[in-house]
N, C-alpha and C. Protein backbone atom coordinates (compact mmCIF):
# COMPACT_ATOMS: atom_id res chain seq x y z
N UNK A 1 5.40 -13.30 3.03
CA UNK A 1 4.51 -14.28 3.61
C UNK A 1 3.21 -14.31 2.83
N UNK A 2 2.55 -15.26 2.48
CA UNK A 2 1.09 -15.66 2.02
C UNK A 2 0.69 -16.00 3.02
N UNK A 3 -1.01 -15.13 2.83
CA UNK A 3 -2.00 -15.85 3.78
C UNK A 3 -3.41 -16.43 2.95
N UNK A 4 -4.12 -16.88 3.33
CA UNK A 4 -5.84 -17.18 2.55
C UNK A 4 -6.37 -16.48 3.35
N UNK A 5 -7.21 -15.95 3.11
CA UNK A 5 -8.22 -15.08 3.77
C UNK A 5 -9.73 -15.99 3.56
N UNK A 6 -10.56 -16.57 4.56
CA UNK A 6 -11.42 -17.10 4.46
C UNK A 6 -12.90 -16.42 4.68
N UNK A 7 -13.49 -16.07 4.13
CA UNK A 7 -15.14 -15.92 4.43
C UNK A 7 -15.88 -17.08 4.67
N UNK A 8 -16.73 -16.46 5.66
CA UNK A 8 -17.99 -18.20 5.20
C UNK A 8 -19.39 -17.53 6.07
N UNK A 9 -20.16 -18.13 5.83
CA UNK A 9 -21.57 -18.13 5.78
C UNK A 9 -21.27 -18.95 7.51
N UNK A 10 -22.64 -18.54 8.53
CA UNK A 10 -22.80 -19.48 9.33
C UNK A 10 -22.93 -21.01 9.52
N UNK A 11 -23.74 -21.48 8.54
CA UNK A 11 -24.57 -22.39 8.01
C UNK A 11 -23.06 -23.32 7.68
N UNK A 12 -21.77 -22.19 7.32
CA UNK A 12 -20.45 -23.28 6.30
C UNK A 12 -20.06 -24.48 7.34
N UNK A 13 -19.58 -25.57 7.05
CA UNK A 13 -19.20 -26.46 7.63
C UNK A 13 -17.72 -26.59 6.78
N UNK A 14 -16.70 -27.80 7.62
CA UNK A 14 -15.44 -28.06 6.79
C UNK A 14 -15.44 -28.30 5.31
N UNK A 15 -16.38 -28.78 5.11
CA UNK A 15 -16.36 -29.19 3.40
C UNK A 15 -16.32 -27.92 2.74
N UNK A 16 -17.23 -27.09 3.15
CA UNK A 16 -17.18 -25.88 2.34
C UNK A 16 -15.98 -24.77 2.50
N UNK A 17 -14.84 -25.15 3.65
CA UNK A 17 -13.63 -24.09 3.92
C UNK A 17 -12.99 -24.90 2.92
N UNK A 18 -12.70 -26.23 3.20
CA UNK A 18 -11.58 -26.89 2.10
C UNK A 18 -12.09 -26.56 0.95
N UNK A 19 -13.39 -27.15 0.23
CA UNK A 19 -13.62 -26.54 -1.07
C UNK A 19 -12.70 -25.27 -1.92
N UNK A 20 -13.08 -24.04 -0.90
CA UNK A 20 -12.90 -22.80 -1.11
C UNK A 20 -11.27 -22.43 -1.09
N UNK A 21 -10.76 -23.70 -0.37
CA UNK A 21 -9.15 -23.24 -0.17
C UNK A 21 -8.79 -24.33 -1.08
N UNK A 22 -9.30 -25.31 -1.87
CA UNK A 22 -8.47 -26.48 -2.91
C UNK A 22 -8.75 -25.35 -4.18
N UNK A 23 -9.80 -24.40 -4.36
CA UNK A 23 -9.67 -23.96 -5.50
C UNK A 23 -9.01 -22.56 -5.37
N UNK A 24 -8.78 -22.11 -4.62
CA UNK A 24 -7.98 -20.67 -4.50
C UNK A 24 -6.07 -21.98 -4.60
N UNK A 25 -5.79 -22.95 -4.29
CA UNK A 25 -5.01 -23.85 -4.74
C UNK A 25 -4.62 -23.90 -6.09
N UNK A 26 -5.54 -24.49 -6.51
CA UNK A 26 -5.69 -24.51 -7.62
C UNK A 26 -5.43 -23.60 -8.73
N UNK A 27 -5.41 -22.41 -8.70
CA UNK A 27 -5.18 -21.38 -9.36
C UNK A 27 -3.99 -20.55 -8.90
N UNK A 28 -3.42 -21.19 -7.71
CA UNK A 28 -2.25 -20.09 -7.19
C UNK A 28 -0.90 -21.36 -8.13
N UNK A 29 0.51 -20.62 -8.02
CA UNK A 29 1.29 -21.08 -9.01
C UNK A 29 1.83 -21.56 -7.64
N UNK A 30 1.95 -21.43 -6.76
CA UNK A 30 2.62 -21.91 -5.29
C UNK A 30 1.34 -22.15 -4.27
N UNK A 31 1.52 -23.61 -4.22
CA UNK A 31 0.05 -23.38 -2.80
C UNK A 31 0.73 -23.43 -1.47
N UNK A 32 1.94 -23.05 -1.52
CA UNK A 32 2.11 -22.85 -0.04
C UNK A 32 2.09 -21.10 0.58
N UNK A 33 1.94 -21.46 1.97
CA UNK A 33 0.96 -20.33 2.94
C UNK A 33 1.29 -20.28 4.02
N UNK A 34 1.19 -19.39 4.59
CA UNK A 34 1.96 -18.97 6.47
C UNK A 34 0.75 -19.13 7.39
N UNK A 35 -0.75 -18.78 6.48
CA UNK A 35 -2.07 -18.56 7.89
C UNK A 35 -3.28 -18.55 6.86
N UNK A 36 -4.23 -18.90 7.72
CA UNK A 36 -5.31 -18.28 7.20
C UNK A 36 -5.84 -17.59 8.47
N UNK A 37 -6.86 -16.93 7.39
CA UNK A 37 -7.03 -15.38 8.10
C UNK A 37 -8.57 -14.94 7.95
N UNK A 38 -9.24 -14.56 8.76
CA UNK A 38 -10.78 -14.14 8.49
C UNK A 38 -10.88 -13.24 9.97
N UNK A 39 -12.08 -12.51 9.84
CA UNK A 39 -12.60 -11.26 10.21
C UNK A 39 -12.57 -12.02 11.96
N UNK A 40 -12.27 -11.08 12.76
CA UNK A 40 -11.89 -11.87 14.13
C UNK A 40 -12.77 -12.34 15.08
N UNK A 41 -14.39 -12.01 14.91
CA UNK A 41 -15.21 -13.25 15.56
C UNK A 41 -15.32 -14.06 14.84
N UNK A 42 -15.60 -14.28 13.76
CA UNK A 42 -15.56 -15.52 12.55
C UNK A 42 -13.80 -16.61 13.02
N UNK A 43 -13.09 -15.59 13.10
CA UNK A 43 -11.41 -16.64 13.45
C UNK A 43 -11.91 -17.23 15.25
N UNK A 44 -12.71 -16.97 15.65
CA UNK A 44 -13.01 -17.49 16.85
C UNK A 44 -14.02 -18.86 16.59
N UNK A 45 -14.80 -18.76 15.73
CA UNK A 45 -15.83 -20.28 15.17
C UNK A 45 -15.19 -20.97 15.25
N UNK A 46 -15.61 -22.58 15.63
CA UNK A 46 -14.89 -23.45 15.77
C UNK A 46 -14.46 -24.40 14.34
N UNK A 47 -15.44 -24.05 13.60
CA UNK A 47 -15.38 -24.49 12.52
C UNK A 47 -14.10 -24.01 11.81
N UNK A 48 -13.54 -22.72 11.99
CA UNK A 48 -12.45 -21.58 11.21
C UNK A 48 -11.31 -22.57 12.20
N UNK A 49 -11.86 -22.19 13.63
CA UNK A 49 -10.54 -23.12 14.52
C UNK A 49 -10.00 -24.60 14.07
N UNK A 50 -10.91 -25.38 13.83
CA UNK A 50 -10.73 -27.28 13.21
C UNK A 50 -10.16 -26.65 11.99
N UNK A 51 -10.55 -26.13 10.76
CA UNK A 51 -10.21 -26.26 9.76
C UNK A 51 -8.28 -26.12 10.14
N UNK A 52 -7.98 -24.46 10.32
CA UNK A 52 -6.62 -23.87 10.58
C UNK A 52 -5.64 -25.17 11.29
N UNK A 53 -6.36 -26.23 12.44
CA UNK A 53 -5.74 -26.71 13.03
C UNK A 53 -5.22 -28.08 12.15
N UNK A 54 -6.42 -28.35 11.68
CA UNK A 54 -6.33 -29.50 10.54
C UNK A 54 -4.99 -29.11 8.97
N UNK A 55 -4.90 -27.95 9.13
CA UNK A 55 -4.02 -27.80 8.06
C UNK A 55 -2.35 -27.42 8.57
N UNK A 56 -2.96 -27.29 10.02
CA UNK A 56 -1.22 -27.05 10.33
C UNK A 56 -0.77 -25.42 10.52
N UNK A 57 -1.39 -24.81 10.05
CA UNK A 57 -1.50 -23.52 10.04
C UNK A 57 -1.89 -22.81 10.62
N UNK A 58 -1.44 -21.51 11.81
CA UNK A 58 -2.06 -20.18 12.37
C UNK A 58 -3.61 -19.77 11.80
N UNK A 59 -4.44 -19.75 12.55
CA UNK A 59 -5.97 -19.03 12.23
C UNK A 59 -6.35 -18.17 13.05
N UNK A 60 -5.68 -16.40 12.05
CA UNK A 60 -5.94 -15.23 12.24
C UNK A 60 -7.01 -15.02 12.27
N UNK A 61 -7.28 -14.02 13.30
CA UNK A 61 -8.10 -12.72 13.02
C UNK A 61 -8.37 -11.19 12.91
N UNK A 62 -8.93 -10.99 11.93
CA UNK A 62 -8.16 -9.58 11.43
C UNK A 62 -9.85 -8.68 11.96
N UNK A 63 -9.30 -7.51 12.70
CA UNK A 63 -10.82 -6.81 13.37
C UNK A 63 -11.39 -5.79 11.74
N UNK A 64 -12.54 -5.71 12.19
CA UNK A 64 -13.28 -5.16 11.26
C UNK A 64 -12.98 -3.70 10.60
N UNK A 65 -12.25 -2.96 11.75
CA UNK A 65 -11.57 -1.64 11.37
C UNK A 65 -10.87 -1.71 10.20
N UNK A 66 -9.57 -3.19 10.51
CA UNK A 66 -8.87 -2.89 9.51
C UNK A 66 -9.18 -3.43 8.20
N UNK A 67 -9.92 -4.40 7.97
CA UNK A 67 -11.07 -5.05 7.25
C UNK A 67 -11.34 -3.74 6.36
N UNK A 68 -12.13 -2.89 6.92
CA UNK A 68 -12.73 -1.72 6.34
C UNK A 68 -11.72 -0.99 5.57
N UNK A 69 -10.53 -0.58 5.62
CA UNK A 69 -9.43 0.31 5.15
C UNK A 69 -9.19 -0.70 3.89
N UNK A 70 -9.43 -2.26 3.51
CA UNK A 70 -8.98 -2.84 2.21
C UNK A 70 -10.02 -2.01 1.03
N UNK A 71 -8.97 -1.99 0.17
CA UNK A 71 -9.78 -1.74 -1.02
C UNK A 71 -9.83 -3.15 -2.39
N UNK A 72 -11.21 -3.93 -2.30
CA UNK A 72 -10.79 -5.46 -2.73
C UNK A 72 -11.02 -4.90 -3.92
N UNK A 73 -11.36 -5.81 -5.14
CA UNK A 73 -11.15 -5.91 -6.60
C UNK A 73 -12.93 -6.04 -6.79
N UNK A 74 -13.26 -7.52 -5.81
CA UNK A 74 -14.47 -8.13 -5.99
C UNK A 74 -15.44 -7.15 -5.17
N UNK A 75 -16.58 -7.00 -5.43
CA UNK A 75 -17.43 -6.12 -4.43
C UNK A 75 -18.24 -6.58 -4.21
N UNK A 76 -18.90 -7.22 -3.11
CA UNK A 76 -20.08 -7.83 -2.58
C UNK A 76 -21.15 -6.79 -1.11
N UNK A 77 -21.99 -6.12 -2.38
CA UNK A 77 -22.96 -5.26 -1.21
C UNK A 77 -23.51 -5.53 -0.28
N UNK A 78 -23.81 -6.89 0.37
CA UNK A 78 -23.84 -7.64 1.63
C UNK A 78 -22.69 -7.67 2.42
N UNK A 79 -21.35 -7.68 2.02
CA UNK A 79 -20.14 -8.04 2.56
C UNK A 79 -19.66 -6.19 2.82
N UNK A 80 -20.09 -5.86 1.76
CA UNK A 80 -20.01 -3.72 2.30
C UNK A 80 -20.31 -3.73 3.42
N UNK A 81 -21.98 -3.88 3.30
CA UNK A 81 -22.84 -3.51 4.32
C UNK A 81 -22.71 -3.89 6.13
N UNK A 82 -21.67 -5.44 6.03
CA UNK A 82 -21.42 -5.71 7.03
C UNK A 82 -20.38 -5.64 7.84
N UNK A 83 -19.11 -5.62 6.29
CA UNK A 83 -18.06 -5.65 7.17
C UNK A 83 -17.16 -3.91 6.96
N UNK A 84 -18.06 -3.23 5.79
CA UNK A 84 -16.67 -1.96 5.38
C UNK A 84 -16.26 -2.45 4.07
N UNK A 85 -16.14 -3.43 3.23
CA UNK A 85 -15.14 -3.82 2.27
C UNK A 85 -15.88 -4.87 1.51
N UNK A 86 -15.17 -4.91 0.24
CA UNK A 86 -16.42 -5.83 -0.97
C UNK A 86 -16.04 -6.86 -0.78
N UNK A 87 -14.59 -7.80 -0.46
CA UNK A 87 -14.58 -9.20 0.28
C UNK A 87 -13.82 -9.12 1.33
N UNK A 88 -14.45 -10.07 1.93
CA UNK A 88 -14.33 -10.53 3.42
C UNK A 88 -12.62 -11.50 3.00
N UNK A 89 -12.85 -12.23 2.22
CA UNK A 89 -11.73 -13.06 1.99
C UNK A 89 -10.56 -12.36 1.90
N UNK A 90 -11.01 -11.30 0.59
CA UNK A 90 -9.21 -10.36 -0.17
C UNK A 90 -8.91 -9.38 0.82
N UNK A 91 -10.01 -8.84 1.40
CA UNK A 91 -9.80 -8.01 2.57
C UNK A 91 -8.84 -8.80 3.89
N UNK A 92 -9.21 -9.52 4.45
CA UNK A 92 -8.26 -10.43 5.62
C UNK A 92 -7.30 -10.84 4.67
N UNK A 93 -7.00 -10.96 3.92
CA UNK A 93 -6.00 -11.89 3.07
C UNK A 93 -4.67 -10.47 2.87
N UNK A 94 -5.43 -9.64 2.42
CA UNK A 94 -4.79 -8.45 2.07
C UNK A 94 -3.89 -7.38 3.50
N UNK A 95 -4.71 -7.58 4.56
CA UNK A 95 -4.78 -7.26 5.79
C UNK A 95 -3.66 -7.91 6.51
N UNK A 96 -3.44 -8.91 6.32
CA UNK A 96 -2.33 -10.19 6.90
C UNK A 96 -1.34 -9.90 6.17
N UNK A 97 -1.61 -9.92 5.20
CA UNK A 97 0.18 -9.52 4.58
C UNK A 97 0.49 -8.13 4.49
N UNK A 98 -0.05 -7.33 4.89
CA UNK A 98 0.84 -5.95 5.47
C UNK A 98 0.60 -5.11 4.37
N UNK A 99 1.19 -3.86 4.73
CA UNK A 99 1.31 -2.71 3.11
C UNK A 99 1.74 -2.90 2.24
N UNK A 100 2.31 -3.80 1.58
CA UNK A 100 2.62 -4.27 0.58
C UNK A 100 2.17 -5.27 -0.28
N UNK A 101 0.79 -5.83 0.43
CA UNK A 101 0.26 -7.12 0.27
C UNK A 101 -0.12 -6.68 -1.46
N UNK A 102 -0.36 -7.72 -2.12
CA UNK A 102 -1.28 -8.32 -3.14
C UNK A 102 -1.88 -9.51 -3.40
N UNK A 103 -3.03 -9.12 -4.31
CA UNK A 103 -3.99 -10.13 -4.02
C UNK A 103 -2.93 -11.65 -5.20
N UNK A 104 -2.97 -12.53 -4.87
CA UNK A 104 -2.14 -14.21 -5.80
C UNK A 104 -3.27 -14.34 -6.48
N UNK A 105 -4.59 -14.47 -5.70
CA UNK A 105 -5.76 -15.24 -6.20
C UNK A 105 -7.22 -14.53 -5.45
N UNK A 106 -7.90 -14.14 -6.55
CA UNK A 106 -8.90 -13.17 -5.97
C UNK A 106 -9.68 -14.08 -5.69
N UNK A 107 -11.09 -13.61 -4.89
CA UNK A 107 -11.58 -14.35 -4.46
C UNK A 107 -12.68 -15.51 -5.37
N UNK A 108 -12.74 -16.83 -4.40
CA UNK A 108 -13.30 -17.65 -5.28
C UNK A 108 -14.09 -18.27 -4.36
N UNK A 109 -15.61 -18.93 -4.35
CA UNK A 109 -16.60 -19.27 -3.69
C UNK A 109 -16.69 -20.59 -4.01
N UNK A 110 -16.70 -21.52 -2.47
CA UNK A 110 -17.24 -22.73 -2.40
C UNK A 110 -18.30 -23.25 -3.41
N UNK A 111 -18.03 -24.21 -4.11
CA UNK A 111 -19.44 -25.15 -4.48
C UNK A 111 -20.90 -24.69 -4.22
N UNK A 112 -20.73 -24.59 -2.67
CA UNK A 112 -22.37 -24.76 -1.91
C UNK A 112 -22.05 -23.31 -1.46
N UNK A 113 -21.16 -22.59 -2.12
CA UNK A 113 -21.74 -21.08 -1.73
C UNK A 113 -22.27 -20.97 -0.39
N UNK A 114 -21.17 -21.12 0.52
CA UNK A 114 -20.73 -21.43 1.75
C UNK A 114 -19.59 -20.41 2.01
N UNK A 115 -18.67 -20.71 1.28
CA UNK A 115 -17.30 -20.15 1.56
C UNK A 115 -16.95 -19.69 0.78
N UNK A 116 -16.03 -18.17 0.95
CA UNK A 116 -15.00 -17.81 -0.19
C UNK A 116 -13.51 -17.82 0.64
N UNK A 117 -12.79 -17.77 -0.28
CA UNK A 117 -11.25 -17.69 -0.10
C UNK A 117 -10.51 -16.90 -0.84
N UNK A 118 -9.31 -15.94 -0.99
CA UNK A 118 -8.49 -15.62 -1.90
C UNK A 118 -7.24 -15.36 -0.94
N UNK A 119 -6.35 -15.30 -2.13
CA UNK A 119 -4.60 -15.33 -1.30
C UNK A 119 -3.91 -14.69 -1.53
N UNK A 120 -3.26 -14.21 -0.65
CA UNK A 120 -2.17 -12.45 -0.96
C UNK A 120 -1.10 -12.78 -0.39
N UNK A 121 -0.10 -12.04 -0.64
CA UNK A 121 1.40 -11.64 -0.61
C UNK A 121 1.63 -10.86 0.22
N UNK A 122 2.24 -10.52 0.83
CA UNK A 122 3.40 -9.69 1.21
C UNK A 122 4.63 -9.35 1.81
């Protein structure tokens, strides 16, 4: 199964989730996907809710514990500091697809630096 793992800023609106998921697209060799997936009060925003619903797709949420146990590629010392783990994106992304997961597409940031996204396997 593939999932996207979404980050976003409060401030993100839809433009900036699609952004972040046409270019994690863009770079995957298959853009098809089972869920997207982000940290589990963030999968409660309504904004995370419209987007998931708008695409047809399950919108996980993965709790911060297990968030913390990813070991991502990308490291973001704001995203340490808050969530346990250097992305919010490869981390839920990684998290959703199980012990076996890998990262398809590491993470990649919205335009307006709003949103990131990346997409894993497992």
């Amino acid at each position: 199964m593939r999932f996207v793992g979404i980050g976003f800023r409060a401030e993100a609106d839809a433009t900036s989730l699609q952004d972040a998921l046409a270019q994690v697209l863009a770079t995957a060799d298959d853009i098809k996907f089972d869920a997207v997936v982000s940290e589990a009060a963030k999968s409660r925003e309504q904004v995370f809710r419209d987007f998931a619903h708008a695409l047809g797709v399950p919108g996980l949420g993965i709790s911060q514990t297990d968030l913390a146990q990813m070991i991502t590629p990308t490291q973001s010392a704001r995203i340490q500091d808050r969530f346990g783990t250097g992305s919010l994106a490869e981390a839920a992304a990684l998290a959703a697809a199980g012990p076996r997961a890998r990262l398809v597409v590491k993470r990649v940031v919205s335009t307006d630096g709003m949103a990131t996204a990346a997409l894993a396997e497992g």
